[in-house]
Protein backbone atom coordinates (compact mmCIF):
# COMPACT_ATOMS: atom_id res chain seq x y z
CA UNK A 1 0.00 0.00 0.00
CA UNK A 2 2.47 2.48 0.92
CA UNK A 3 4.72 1.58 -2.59
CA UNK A 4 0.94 2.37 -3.87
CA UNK A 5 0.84 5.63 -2.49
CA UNK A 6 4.31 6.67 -3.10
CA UNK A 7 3.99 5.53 -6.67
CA UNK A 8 1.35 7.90 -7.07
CA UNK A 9 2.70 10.82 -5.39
CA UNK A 10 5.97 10.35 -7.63
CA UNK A 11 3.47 10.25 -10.68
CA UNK A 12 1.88 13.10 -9.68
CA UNK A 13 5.25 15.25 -8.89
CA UNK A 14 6.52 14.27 -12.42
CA UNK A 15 3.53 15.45 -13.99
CA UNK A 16 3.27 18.75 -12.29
CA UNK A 17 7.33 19.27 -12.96
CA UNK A 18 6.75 18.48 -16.58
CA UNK A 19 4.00 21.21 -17.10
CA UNK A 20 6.12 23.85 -16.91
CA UNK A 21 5.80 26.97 -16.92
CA UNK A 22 5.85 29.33 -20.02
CA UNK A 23 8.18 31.74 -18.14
CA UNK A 24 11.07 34.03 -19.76
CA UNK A 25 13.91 35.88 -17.95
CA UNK A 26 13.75 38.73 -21.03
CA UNK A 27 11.45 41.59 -19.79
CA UNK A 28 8.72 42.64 -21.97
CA UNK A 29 7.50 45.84 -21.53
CA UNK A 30 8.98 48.84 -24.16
CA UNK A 31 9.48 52.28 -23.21
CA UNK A 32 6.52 54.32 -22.12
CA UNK A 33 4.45 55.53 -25.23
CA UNK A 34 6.23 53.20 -27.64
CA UNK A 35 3.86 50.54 -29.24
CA UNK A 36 5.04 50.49 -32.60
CA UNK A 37 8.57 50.64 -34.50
CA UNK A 38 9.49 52.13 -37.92
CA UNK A 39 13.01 50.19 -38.79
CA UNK A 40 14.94 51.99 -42.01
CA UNK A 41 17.39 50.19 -44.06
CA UNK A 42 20.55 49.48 -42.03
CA UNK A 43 23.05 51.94 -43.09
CA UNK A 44 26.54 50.82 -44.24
CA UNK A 45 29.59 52.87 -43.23
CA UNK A 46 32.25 50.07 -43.06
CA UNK A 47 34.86 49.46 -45.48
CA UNK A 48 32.71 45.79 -45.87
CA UNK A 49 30.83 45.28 -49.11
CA UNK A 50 29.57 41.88 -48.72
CA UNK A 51 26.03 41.79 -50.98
CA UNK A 52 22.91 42.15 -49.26
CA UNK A 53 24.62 42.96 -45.53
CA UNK A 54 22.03 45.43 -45.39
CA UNK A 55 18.85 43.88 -46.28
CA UNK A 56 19.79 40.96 -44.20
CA UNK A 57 20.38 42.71 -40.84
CA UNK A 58 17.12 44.67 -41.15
CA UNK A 59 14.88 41.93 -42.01
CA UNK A 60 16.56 39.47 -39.31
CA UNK A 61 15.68 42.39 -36.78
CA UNK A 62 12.28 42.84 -38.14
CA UNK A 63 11.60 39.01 -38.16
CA UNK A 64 12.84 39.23 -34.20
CA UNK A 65 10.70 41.71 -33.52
CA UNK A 66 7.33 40.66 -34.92
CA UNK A 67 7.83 37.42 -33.32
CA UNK A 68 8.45 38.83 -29.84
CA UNK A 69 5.15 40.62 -30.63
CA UNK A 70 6.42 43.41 -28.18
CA UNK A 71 6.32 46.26 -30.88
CA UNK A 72 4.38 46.26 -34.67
CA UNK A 73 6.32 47.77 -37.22
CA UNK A 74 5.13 50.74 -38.76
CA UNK A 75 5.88 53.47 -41.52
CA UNK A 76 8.01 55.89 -39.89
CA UNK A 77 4.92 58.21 -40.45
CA UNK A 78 2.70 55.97 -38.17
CA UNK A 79 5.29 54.92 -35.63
CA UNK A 80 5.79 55.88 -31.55
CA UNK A 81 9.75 55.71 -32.31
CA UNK A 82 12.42 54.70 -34.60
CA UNK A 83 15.36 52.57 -34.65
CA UNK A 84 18.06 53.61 -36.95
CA UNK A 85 21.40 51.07 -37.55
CA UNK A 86 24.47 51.23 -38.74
CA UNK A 87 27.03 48.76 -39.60
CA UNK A 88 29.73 50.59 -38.79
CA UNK A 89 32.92 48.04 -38.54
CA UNK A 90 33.44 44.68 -39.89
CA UNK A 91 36.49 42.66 -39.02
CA UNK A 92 37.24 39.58 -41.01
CA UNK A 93 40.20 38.27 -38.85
CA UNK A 94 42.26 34.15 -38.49
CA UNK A 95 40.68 31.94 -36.16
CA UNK A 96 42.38 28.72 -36.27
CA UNK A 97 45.42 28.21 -38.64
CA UNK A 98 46.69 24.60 -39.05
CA UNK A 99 50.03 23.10 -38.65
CA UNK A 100 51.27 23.85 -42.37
CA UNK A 101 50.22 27.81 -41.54
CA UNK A 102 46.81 27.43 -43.53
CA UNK A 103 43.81 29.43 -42.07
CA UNK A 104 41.12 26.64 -41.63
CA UNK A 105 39.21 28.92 -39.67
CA UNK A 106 37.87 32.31 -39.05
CA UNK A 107 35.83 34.92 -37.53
CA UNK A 108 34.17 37.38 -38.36
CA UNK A 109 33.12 40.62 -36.04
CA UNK A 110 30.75 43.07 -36.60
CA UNK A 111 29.68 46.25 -35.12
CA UNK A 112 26.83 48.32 -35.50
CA UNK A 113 25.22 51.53 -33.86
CA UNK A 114 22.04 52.25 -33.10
CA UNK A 115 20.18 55.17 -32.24
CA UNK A 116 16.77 54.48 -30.82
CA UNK A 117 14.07 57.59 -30.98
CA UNK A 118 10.54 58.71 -29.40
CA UNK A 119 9.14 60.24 -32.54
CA UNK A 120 6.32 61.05 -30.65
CA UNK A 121 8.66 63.49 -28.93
CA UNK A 122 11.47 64.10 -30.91
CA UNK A 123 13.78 62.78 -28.11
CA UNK A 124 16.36 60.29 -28.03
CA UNK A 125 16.00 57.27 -25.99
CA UNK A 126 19.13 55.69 -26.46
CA UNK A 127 21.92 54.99 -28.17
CA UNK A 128 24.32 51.87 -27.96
CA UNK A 129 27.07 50.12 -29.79
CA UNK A 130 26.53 46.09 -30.57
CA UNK A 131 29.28 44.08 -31.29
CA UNK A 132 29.62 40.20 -31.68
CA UNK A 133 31.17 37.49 -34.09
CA UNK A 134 30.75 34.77 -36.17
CA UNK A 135 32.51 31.74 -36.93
CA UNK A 136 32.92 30.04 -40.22
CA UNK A 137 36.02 26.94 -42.06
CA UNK A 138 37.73 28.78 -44.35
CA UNK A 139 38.71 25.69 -46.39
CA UNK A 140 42.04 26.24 -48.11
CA UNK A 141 42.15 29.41 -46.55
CA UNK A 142 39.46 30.57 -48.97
CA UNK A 143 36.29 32.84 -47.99
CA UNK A 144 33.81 30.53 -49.31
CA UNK A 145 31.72 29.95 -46.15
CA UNK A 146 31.48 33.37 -45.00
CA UNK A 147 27.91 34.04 -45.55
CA UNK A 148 27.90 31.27 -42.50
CA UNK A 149 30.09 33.82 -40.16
CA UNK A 150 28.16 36.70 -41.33
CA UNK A 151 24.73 34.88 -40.47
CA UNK A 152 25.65 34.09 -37.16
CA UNK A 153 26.80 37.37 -35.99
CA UNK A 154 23.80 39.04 -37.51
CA UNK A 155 21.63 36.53 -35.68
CA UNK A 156 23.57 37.02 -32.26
CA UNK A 157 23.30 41.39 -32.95
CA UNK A 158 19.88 41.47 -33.67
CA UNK A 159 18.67 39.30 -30.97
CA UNK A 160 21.21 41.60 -28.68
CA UNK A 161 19.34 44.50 -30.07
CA UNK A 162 15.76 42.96 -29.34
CA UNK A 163 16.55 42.41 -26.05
CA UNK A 164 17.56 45.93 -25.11
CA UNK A 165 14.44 47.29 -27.42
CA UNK A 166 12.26 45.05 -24.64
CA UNK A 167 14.26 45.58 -21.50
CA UNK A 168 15.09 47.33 -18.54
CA UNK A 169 12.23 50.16 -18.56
């Protein structure tokens, strides 16, 4: 009887500690007055002209943002604030370089500034710098795989920059 009962109990403690909770640790509550976002094209003021930098780093932060569902983008005419971006330094450096001297990886940095605005009020709520890497083989020391670099450090940036659009008001 009492393996009975403590059979049960156990049942019952795995099936409340497998319901979870859907519980974050990112706040979500944007500044005061702020309910919807008008994003312009990233700007481009590094030396880097890898194709379609631009698009892909404002679409990757609009994608983050519409499925947070925090903020709803906007034309900057019917927007509470606005988000500008710049890409402003992109360092394409050796990683790992094997014993015969041949890069056979690398990483790639990137660093962007953004200027975050109340339209509403024509101030300035903030303004930061983002910076983080990506990681891709450069086989034969060649550049092949670097959209895979660039990807990943435009995927770590814009969820960065999400996270400070939704926190810490």
């Amino acid at each position: 009887m009492n393996r009975l009962i403590l059979a049960i109990l156990l049942l019952i403690g795995v099936i409340l500690t497998q319901s979870g909770c859907n519980y974050g640790f990112r706040g979500k509550n944007p500044p005061k007055g702020i309910n919807t976002l008008y994003i312009p094209l990233f700007e481009n003021t590094s030396n880097f002209s890898e194709a379609d930098i631009r698009e892909n780093f404002t679409e990757s932060l609009k994608n983050k943002i519409v499925a947070d569902n925090t903020f709803l983008l906007d034309s900057k005419e019917g927007a509470d604030g606005m988000l500008v971006c710049n890409i402003a330094t992109v360092t394409d450096e050796p990683l790992v370089i094997s014993g015969d001297e041949t890069v056979t990886k690398r990483k790639i940095t990137i660093t962007i500034s953004a200027d975050f605005q109340n339209l509403k009020t024509g101030k300035q709520i903030w303004q930061k710098t983002f910076n983080n890497f990506g990681e891709y083989n450069s086989p034969s020391g060649s550049f092949s795989e670097r959209k895979t670099g660039i990807n990943e450090a435009i995927d770590k940036i814009t969820e960065d920059i999400l996270n400070d659009l939704t926190s810490n008001w």
